[in-house]
Protein backbone atom coordinates (compact mmCIF):
# COMPACT_ATOMS: atom_id res chain seq x y z
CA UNK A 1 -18.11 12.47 -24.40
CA UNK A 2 -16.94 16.03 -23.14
CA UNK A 3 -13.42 16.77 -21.75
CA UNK A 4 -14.19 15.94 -17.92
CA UNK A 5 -15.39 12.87 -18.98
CA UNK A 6 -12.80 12.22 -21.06
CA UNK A 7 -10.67 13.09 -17.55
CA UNK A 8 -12.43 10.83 -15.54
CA UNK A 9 -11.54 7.86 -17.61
CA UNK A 10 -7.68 8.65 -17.85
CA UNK A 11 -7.61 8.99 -14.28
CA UNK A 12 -8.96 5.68 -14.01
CA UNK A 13 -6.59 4.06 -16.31
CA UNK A 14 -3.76 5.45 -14.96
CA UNK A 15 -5.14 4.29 -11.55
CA UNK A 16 -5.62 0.74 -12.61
CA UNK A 17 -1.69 0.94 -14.30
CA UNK A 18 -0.19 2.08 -11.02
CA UNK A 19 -2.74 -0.61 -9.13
CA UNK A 20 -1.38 -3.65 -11.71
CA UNK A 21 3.11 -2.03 -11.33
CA UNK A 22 2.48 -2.09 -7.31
CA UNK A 23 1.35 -5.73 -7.29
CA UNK A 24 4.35 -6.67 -10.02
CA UNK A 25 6.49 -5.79 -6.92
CA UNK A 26 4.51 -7.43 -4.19
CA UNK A 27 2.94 -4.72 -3.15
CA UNK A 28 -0.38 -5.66 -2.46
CA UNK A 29 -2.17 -3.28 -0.68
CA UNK A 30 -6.56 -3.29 -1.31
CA UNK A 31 -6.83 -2.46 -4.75
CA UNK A 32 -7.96 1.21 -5.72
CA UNK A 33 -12.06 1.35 -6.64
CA UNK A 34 -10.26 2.44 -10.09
CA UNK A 35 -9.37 -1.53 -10.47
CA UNK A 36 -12.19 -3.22 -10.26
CA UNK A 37 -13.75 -1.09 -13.43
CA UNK A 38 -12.88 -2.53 -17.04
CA UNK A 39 -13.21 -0.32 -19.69
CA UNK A 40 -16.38 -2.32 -20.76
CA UNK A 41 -17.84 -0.91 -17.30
CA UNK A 42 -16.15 2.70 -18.39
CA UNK A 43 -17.72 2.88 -21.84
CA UNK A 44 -21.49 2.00 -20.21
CA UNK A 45 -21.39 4.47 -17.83
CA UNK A 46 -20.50 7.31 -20.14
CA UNK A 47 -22.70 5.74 -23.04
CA UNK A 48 -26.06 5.62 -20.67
CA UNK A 49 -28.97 7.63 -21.77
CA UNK A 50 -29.26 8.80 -17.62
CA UNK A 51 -25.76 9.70 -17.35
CA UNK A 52 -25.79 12.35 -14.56
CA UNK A 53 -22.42 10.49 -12.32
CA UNK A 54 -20.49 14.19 -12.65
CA UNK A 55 -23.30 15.94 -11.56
């Protein structure tokens, strides 16, 4: 996995942390596509043979 991947993937987490402290307050605005991928989904797209999402 190279650095922008590696990117990619924090910016995602931290996504899905802000998504999970803004409903803790009620805030419950459509979640952020960042949300709705576990890091199960994370690790198969950056472990695919095909990989070319960056490109």
């Amino acid at each position: 996995m190279d650095n922008q991947e590696k990117r990619f993937i924090n910016q995602i987490r931290s996504i899905k942390k802000w998504d999970s402290e803004l409903q803790k307050v009620g805030i419950t605005n459509q979640p952020s596509y960042g949300s709705c991928l576990t890091e199960t989904d994370l690790q198969e797209i950056f472990s695919h043979p095909k990989r070319n999402i960056m490109e």
